[in-house]
Protein backbone atom coordinates (compact mmCIF):
# COMPACT_ATOMS: atom_id res chain seq x y z
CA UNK A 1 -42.54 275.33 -27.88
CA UNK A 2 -40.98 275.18 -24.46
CA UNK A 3 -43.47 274.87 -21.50
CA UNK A 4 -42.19 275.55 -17.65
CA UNK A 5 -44.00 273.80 -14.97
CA UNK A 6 -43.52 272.86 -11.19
CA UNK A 7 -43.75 269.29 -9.65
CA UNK A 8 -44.99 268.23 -6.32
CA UNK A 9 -41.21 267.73 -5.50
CA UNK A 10 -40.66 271.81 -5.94
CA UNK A 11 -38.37 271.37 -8.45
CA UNK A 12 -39.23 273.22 -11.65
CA UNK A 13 -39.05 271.10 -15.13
CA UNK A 14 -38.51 272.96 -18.42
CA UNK A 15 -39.99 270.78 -21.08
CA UNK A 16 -39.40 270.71 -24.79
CA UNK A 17 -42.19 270.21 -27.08
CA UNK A 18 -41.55 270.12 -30.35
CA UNK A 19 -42.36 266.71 -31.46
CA UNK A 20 -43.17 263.78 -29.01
CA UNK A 21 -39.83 261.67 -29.75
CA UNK A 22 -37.73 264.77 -28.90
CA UNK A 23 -39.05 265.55 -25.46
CA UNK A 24 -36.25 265.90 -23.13
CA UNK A 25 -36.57 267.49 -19.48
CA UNK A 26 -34.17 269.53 -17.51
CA UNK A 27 -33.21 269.30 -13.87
CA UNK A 28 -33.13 272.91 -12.29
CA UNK A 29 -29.84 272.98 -10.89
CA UNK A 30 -29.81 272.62 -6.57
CA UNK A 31 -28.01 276.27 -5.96
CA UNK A 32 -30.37 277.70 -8.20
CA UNK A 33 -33.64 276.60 -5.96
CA UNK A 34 -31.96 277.20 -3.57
CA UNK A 35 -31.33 280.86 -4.38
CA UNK A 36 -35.23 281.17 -5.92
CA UNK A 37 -36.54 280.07 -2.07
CA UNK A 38 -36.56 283.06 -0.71
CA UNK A 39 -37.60 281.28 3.17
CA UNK A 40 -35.00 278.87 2.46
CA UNK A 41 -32.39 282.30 2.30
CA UNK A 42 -34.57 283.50 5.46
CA UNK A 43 -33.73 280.18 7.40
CA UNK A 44 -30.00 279.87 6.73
CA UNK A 45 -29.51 283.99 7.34
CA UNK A 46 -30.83 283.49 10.74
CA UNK A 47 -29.32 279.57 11.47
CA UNK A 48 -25.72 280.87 10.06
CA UNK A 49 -24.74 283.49 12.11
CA UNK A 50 -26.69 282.03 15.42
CA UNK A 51 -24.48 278.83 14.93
CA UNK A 52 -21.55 280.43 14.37
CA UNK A 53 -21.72 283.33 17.87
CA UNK A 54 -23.37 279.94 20.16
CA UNK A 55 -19.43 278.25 18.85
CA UNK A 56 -18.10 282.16 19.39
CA UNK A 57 -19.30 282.12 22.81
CA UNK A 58 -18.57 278.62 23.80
CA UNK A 59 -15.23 279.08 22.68
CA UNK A 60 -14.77 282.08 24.78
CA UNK A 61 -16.56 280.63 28.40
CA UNK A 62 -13.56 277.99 27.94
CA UNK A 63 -11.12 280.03 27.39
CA UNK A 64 -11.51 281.94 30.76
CA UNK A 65 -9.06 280.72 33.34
CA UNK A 66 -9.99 279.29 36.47
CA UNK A 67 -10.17 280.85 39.65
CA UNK A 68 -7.90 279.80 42.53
């Protein structure tokens, strides 16, 4: 019987239970959470594109010449 459950840590363990002395655990791997975290997405959708037009704009206010 396998048996899915969720540690404090967030990271979910599949479990095999078929006899005691064959019990092995999984590790979910990270890009997988990562893609089930639905406000992790949120975060880096908003962080991502914010970083990258603040470096945009930087880029460009240097760029301008300066006045004589």
């Amino acid at each position: 019987m396998v048996q899915t459950y969720t540690d404090p840590f967030r990271e979910t363990i599949i479990v095999n239970q078929e006899t005691p002395a064959t019990r092995q655990t999984e590790r979910v791997p990270i890009m997988q959470r990562i893609i089930d975290n639905p406000f992790l997405l949120l975060f880096i959708g908003v962080v991502v594109p914010t970083v990258f037009y603040v470096v945009w704009g930087i880029m460009e206010l240097v760029s301008i010449p300066l006045a004589n």
